[in-house]
PDB file of N, CA and C in Angstrom:
ATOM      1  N   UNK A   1     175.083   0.671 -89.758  1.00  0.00           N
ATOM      2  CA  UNK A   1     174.905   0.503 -88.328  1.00  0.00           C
ATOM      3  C   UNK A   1     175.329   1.769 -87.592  1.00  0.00           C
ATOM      4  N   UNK A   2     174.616   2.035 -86.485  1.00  0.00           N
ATOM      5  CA  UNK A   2     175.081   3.174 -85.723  1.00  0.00           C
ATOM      6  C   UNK A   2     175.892   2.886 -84.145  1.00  0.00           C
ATOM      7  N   UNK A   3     177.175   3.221 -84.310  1.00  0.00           N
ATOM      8  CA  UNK A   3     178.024   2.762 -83.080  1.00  0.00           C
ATOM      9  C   UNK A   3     178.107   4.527 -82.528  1.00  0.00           C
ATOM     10  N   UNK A   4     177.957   3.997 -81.174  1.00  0.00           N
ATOM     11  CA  UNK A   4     178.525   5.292 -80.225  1.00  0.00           C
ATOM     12  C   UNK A   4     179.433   5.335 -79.433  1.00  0.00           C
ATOM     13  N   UNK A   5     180.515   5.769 -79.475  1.00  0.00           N
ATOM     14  CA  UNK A   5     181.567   5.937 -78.871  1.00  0.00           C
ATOM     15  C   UNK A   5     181.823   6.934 -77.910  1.00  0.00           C
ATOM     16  N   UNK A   6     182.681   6.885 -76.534  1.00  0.00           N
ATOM     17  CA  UNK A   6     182.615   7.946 -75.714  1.00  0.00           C
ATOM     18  C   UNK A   6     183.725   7.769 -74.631  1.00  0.00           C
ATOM     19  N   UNK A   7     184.675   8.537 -74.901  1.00  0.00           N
ATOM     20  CA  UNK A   7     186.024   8.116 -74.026  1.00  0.00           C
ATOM     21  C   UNK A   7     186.569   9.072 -73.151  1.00  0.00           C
ATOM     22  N   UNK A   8     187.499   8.913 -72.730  1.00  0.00           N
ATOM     23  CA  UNK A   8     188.043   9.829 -71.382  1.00  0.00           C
ATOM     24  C   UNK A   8     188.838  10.995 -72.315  1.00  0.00           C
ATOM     25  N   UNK A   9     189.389  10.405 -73.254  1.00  0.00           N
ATOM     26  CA  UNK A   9     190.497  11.230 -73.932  1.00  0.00           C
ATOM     27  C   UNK A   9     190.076  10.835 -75.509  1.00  0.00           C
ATOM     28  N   UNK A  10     188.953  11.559 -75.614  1.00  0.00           N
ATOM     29  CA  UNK A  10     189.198  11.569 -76.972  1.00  0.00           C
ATOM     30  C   UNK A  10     190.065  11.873 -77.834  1.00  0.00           C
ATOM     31  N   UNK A  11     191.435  12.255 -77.393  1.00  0.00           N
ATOM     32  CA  UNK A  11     192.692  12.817 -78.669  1.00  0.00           C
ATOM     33  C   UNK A  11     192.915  10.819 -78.920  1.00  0.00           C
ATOM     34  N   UNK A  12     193.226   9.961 -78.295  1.00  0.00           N
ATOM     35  CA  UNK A  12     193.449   8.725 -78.527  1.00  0.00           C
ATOM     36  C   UNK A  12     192.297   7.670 -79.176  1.00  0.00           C
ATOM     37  N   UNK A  13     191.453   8.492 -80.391  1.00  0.00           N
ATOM     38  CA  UNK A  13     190.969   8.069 -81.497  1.00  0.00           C
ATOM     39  C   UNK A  13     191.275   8.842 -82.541  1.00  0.00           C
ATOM     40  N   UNK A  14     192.200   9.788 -82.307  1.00  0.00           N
ATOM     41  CA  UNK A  14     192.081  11.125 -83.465  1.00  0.00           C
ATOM     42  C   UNK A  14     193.073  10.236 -84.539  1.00  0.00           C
ATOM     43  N   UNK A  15     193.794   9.353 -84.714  1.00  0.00           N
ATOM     44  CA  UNK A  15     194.269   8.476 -85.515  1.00  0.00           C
ATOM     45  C   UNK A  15     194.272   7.753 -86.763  1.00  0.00           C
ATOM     46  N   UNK A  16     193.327   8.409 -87.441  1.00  0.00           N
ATOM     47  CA  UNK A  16     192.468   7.981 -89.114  1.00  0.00           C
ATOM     48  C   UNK A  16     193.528   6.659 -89.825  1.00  0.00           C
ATOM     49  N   UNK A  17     194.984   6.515 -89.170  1.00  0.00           N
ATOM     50  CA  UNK A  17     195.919   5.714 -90.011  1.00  0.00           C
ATOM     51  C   UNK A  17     195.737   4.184 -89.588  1.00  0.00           C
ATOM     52  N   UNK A  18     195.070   4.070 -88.357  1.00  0.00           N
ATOM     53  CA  UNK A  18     195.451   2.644 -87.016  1.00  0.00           C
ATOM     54  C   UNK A  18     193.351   2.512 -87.326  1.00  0.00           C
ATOM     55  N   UNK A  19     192.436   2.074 -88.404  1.00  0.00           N
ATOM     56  CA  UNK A  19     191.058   1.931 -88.112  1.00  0.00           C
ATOM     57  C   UNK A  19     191.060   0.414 -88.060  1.00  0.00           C
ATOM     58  N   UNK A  20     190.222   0.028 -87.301  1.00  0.00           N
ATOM     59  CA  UNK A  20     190.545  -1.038 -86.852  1.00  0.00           C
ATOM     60  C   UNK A  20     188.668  -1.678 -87.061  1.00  0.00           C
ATOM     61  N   UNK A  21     188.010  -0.623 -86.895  1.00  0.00           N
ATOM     62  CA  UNK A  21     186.023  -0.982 -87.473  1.00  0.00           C
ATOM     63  C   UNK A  21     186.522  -0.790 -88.460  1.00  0.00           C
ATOM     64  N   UNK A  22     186.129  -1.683 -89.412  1.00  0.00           N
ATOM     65  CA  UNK A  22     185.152  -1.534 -90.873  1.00  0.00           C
ATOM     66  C   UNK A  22     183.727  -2.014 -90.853  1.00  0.00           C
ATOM     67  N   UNK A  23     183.140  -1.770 -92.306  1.00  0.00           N
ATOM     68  CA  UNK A  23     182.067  -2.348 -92.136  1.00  0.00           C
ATOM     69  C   UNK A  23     182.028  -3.674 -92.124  1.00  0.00           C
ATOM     70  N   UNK A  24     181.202  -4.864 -91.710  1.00  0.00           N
ATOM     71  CA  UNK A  24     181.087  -6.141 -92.216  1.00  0.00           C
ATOM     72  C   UNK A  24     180.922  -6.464 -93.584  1.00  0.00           C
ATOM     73  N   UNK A  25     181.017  -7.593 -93.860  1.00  0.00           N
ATOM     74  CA  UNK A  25     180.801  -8.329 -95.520  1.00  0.00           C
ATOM     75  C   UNK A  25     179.198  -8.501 -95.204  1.00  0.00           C
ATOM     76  N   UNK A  26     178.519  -8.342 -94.708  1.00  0.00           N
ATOM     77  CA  UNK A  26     176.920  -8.585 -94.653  1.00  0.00           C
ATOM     78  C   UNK A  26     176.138  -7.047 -94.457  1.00  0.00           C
ATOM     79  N   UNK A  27     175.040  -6.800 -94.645  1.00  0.00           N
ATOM     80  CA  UNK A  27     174.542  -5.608 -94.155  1.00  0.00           C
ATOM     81  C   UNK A  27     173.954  -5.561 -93.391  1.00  0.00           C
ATOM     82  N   UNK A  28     174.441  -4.327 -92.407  1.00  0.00           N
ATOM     83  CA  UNK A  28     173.994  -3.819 -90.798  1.00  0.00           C
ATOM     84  C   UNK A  28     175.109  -4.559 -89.874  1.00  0.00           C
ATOM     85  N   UNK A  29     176.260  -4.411 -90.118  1.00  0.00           N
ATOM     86  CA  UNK A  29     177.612  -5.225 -89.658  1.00  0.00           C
ATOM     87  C   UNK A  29     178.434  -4.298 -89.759  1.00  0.00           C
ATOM     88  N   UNK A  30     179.264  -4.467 -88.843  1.00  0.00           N
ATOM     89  CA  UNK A  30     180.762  -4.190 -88.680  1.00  0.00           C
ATOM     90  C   UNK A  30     181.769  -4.812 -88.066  1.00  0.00           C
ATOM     91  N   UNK A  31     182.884  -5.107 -88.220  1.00  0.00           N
ATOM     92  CA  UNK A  31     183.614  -6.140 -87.833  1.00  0.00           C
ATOM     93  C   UNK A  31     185.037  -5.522 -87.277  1.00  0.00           C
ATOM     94  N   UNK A  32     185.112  -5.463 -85.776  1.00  0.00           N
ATOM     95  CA  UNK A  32     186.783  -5.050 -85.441  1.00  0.00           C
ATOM     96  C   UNK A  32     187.966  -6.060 -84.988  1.00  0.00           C
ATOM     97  N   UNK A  33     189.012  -6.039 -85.682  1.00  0.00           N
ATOM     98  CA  UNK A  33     190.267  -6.831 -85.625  1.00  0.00           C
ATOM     99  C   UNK A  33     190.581  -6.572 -84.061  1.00  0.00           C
ATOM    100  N   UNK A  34     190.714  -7.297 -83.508  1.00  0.00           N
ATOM    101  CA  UNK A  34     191.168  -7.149 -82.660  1.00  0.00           C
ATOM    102  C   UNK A  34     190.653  -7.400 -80.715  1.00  0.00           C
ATOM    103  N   UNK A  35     190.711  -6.764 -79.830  1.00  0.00           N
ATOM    104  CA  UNK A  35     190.119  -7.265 -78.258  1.00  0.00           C
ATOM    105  C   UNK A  35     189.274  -5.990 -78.541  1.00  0.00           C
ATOM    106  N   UNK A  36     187.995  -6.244 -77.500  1.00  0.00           N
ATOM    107  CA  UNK A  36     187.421  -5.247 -77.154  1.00  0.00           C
ATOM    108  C   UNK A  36     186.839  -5.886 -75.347  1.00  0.00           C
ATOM    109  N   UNK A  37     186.990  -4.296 -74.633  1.00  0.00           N
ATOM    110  CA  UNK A  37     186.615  -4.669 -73.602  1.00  0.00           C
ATOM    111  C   UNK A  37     186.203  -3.668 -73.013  1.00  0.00           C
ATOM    112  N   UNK A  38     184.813  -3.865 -72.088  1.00  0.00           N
ATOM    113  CA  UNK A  38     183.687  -2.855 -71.985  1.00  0.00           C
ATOM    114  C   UNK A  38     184.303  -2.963 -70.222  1.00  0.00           C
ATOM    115  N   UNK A  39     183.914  -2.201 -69.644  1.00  0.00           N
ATOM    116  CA  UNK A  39     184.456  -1.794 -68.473  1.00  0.00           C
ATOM    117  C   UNK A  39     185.830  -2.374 -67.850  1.00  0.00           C
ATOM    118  N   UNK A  40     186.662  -2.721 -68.669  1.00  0.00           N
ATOM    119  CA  UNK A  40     187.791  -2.880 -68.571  1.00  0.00           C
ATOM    120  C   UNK A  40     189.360  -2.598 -69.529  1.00  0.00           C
ATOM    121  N   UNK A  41     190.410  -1.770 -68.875  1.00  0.00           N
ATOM    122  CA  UNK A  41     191.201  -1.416 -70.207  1.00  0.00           C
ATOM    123  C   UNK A  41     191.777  -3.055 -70.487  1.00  0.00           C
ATOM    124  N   UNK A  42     191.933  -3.740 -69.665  1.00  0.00           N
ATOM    125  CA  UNK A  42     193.120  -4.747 -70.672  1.00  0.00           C
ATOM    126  C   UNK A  42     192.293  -6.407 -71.021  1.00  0.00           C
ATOM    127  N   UNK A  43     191.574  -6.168 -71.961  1.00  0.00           N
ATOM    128  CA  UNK A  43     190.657  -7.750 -72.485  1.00  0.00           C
ATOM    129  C   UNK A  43     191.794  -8.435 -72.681  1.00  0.00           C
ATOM    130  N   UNK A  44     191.272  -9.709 -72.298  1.00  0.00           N
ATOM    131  CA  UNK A  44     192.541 -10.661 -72.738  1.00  0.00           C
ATOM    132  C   UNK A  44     191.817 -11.613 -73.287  1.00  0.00           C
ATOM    133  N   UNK A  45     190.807 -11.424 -74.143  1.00  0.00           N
ATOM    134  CA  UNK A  45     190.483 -12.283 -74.994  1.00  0.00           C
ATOM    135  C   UNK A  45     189.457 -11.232 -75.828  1.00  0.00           C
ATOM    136  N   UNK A  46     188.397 -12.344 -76.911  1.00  0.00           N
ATOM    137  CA  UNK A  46     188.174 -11.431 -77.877  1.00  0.00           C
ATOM    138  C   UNK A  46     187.172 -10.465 -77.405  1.00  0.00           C
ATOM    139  N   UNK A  47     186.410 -10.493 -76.695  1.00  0.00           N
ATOM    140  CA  UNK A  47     185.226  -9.575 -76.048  1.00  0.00           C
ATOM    141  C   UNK A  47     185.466  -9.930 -74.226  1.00  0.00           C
ATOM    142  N   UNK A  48     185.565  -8.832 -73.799  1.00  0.00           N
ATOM    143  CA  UNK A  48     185.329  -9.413 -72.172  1.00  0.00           C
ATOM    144  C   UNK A  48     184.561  -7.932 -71.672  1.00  0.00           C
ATOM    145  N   UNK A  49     183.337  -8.625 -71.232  1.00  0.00           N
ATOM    146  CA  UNK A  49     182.318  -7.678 -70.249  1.00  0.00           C
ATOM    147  C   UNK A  49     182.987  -7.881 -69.005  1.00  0.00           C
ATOM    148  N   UNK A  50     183.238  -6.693 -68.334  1.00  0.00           N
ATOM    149  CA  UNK A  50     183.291  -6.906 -66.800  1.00  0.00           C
ATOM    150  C   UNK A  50     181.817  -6.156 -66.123  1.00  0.00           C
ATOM    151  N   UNK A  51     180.938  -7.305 -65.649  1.00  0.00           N
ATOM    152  CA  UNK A  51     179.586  -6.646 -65.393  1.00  0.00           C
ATOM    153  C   UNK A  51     178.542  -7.194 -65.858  1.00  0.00           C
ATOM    154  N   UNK A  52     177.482  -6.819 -65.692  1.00  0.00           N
ATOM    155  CA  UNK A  52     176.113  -7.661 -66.025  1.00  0.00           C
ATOM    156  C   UNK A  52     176.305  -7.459 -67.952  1.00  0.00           C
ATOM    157  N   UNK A  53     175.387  -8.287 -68.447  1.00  0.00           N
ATOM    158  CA  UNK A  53     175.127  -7.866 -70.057  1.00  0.00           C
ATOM    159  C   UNK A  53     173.667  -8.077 -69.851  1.00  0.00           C
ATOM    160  N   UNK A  54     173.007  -7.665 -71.125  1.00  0.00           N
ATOM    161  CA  UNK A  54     171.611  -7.552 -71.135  1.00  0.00           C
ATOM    162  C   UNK A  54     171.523  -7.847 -72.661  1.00  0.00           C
ATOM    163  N   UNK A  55     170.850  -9.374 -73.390  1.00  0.00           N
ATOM    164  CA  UNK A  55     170.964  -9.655 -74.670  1.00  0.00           C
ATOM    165  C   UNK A  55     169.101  -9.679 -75.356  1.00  0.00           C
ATOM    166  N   UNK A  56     169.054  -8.605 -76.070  1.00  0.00           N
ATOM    167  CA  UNK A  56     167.905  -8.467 -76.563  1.00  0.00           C
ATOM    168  C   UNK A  56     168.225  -9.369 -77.739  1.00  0.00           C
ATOM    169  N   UNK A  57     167.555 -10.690 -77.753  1.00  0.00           N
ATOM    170  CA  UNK A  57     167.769 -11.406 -79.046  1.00  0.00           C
ATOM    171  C   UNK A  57     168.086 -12.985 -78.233  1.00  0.00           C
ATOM    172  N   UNK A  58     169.121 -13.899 -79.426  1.00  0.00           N
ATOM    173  CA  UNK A  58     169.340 -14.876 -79.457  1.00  0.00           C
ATOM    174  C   UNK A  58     170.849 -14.903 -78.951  1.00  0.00           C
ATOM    175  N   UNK A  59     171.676 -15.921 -78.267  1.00  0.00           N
ATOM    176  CA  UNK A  59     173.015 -15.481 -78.332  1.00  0.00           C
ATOM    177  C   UNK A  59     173.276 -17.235 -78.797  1.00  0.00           C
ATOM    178  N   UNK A  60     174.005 -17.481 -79.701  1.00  0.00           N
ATOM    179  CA  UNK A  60     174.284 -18.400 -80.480  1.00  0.00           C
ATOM    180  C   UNK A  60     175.416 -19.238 -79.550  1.00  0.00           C
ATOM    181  N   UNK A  61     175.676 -19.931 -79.442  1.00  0.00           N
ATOM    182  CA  UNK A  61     176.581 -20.927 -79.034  1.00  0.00           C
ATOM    183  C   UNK A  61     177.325 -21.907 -79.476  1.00  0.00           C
ATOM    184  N   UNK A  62     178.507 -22.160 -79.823  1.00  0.00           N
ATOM    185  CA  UNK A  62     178.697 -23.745 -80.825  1.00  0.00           C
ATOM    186  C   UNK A  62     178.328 -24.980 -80.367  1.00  0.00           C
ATOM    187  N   UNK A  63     177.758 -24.914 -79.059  1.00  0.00           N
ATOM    188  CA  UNK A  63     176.939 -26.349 -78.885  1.00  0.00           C
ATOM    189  C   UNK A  63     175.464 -25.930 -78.909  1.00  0.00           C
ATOM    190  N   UNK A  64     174.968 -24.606 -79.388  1.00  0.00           N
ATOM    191  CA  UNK A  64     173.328 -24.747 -79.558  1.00  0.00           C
ATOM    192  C   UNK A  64     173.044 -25.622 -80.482  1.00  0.00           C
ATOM    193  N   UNK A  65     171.544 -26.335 -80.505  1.00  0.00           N
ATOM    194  CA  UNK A  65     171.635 -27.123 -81.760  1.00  0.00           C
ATOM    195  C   UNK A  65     171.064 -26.977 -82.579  1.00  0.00           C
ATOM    196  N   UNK A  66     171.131 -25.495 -82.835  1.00  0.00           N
ATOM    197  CA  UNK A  66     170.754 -24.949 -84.218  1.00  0.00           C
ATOM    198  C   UNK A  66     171.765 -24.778 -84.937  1.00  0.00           C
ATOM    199  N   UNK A  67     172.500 -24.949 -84.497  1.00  0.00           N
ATOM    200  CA  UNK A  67     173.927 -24.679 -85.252  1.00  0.00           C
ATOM    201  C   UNK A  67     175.011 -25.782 -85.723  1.00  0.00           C
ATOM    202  N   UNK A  68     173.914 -27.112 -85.719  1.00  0.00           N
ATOM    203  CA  UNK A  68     173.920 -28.569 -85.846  1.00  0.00           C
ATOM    204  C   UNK A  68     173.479 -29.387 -87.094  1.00  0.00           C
ATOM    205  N   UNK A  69     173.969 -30.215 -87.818  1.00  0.00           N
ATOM    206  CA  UNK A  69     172.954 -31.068 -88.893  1.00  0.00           C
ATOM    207  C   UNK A  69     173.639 -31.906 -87.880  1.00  0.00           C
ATOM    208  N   UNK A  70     172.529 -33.566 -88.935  1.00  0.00           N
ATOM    209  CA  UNK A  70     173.197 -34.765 -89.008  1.00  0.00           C
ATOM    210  C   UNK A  70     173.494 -35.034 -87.088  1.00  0.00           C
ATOM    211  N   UNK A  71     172.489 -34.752 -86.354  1.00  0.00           N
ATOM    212  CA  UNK A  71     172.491 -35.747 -85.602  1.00  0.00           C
ATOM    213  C   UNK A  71     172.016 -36.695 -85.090  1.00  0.00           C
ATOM    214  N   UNK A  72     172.648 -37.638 -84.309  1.00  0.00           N
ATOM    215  CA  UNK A  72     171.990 -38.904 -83.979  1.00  0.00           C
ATOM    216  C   UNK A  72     173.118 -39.803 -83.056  1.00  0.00           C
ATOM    217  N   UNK A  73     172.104 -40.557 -82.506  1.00  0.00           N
ATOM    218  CA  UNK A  73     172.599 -41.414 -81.581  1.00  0.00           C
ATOM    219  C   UNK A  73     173.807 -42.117 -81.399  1.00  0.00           C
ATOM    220  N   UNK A  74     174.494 -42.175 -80.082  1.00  0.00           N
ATOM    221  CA  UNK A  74     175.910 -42.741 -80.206  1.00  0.00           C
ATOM    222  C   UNK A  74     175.382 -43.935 -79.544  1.00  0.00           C
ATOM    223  N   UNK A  75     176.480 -44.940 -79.689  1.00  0.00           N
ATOM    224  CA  UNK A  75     176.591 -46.152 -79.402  1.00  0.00           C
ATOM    225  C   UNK A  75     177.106 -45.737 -77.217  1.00  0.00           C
ATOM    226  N   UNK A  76     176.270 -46.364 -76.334  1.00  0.00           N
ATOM    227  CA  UNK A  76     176.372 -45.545 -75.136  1.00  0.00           C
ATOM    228  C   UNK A  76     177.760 -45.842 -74.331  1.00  0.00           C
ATOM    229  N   UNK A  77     177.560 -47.949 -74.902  1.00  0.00           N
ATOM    230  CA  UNK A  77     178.704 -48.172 -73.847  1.00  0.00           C
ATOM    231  C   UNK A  77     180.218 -47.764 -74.256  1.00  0.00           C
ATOM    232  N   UNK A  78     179.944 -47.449 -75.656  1.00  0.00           N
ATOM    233  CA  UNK A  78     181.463 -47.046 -76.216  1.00  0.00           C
ATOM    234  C   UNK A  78     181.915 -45.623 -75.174  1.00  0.00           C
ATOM    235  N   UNK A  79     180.702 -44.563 -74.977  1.00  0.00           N
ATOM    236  CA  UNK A  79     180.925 -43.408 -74.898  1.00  0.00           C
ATOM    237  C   UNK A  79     181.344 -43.754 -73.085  1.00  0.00           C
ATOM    238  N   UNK A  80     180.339 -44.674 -72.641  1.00  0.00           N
ATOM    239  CA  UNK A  80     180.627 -44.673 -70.990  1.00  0.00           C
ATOM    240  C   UNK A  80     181.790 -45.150 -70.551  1.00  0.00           C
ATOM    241  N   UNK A  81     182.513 -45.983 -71.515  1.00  0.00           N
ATOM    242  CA  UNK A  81     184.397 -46.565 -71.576  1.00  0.00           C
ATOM    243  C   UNK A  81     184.678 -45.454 -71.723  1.00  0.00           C
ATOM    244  N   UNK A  82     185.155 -44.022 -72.371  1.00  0.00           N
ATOM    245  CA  UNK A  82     185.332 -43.321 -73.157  1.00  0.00           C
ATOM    246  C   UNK A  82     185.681 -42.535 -71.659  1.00  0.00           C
ATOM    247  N   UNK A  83     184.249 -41.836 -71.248  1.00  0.00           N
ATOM    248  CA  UNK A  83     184.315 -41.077 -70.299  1.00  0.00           C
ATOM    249  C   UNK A  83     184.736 -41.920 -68.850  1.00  0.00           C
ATOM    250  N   UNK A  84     185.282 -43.039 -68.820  1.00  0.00           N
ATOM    251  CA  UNK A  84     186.005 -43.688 -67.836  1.00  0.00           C
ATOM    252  C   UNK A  84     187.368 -43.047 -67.957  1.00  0.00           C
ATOM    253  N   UNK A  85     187.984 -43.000 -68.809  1.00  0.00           N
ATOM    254  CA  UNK A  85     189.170 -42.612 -69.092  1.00  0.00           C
ATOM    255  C   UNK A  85     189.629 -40.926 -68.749  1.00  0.00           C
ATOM    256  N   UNK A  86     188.126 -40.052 -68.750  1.00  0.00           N
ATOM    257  CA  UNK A  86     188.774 -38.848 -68.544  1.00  0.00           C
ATOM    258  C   UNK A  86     189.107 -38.471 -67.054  1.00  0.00           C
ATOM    259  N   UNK A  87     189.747 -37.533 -67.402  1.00  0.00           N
ATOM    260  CA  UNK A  87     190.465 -37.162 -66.057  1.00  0.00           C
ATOM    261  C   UNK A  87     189.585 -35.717 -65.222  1.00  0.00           C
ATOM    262  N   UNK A  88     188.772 -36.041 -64.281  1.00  0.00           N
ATOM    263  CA  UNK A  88     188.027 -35.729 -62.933  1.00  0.00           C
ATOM    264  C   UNK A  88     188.562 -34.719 -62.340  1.00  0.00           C
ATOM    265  N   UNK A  89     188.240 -33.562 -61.929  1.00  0.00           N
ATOM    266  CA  UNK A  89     188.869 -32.886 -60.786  1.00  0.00           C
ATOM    267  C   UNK A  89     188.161 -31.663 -60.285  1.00  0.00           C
ATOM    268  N   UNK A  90     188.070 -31.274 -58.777  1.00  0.00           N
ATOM    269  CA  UNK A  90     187.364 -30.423 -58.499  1.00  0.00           C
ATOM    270  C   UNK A  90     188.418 -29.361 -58.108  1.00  0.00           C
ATOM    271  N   UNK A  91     187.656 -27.878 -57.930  1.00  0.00           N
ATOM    272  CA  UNK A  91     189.120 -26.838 -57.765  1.00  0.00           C
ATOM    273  C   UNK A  91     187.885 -25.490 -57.068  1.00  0.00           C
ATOM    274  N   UNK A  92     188.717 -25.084 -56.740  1.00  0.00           N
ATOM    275  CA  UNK A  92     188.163 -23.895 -56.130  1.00  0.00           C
ATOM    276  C   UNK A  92     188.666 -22.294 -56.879  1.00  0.00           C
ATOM    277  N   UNK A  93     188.097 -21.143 -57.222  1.00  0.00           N
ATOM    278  CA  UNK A  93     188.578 -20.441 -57.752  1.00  0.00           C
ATOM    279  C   UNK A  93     189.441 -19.361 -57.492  1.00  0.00           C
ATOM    280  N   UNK A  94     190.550 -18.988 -57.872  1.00  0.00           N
ATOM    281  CA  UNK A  94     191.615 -18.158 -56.717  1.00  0.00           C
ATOM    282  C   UNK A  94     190.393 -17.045 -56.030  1.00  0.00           C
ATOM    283  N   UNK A  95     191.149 -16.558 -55.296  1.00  0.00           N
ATOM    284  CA  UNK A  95     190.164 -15.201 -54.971  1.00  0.00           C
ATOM    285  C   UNK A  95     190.191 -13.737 -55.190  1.00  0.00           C
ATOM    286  N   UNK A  96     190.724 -13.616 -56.020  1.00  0.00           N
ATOM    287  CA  UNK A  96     191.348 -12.455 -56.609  1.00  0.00           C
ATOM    288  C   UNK A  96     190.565 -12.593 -58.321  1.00  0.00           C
ATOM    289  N   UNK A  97     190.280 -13.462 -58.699  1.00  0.00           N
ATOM    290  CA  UNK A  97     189.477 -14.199 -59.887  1.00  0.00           C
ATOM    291  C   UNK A  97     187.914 -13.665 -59.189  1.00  0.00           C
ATOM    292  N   UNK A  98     187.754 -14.286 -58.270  1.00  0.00           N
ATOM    293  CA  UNK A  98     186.490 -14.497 -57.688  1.00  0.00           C
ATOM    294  C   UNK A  98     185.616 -13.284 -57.145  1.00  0.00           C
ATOM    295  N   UNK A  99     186.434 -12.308 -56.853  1.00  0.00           N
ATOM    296  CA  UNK A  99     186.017 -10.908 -56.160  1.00  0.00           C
ATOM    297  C   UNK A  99     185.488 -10.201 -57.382  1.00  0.00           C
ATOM    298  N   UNK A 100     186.890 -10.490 -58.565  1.00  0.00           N
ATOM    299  CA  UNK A 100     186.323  -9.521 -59.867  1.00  0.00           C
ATOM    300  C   UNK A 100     185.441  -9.792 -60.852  1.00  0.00           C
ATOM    301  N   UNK A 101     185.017 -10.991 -60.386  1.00  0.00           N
ATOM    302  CA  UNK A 101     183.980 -11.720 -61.347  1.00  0.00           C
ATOM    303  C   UNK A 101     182.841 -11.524 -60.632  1.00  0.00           C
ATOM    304  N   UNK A 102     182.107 -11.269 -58.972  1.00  0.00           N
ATOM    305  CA  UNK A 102     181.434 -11.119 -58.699  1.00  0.00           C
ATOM    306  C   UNK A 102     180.811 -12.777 -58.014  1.00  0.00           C
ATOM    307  N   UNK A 103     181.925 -13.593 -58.060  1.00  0.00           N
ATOM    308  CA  UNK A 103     181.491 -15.126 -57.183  1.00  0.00           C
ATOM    309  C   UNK A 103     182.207 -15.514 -55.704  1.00  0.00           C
ATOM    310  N   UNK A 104     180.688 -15.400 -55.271  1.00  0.00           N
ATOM    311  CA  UNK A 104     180.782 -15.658 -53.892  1.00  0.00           C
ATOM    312  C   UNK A 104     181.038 -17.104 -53.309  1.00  0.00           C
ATOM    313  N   UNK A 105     180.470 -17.981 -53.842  1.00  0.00           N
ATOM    314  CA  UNK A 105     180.886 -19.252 -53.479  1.00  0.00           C
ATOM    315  C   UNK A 105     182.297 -19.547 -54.300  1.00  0.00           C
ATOM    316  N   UNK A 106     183.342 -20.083 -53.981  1.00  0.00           N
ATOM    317  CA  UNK A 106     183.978 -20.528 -54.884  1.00  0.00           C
ATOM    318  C   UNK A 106     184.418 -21.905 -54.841  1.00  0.00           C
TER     319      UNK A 106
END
């Protein structure tokens, strides 16, 4: 795979001891330990875009249902007791959240 890299200070990759890409266990893969985050220094989770993305392809989901066997029908009124029980609530989003995410309604 071909990755391009391009930083403010390149001396803070000169580090050969701290590699953190390898390749993947599959081919045309690579796999990094760790956060990555594209217009932002501090991700606080495993990938965070700050900004539009643009996905040439498929983007997989754990509720797509290709990524599913073995399904089938639930029993309804069990599920409509079920969802009686959960707990409801509407919220508004701070605004300091809301400015940097780019949401205007909140």
């Amino acid at each position: 795979p071909n990755i391009s890299l391009q930083a403010s200070n390149p001396g803070q990759f000169e580090n050969d001891s701290d590699v953190l890409w390898q390749r993947g266990p599959a081919p045309e893969t690579i796999a990094y330990h760790g956060r990555v985050g594209i217009n932002t220094d501090t991700p606080d989770e495993a990938l965070v875009v700050c900004g539009n993305a643009t996905v040439m392809g498929r983007v997989m989901h754990p509720s797509d249902s290709r990524a599913k066997q073995n399904i089938r029908e639930v029993d309804t009124n069990e599920q409509l007791r079920r969802i009686t029980q959960m707990r409801l609530v509407e919220y508004d989003y701070k605004p300091e959240f809301a400015s940097v995410m780019g949401i205007k309604d909140t």
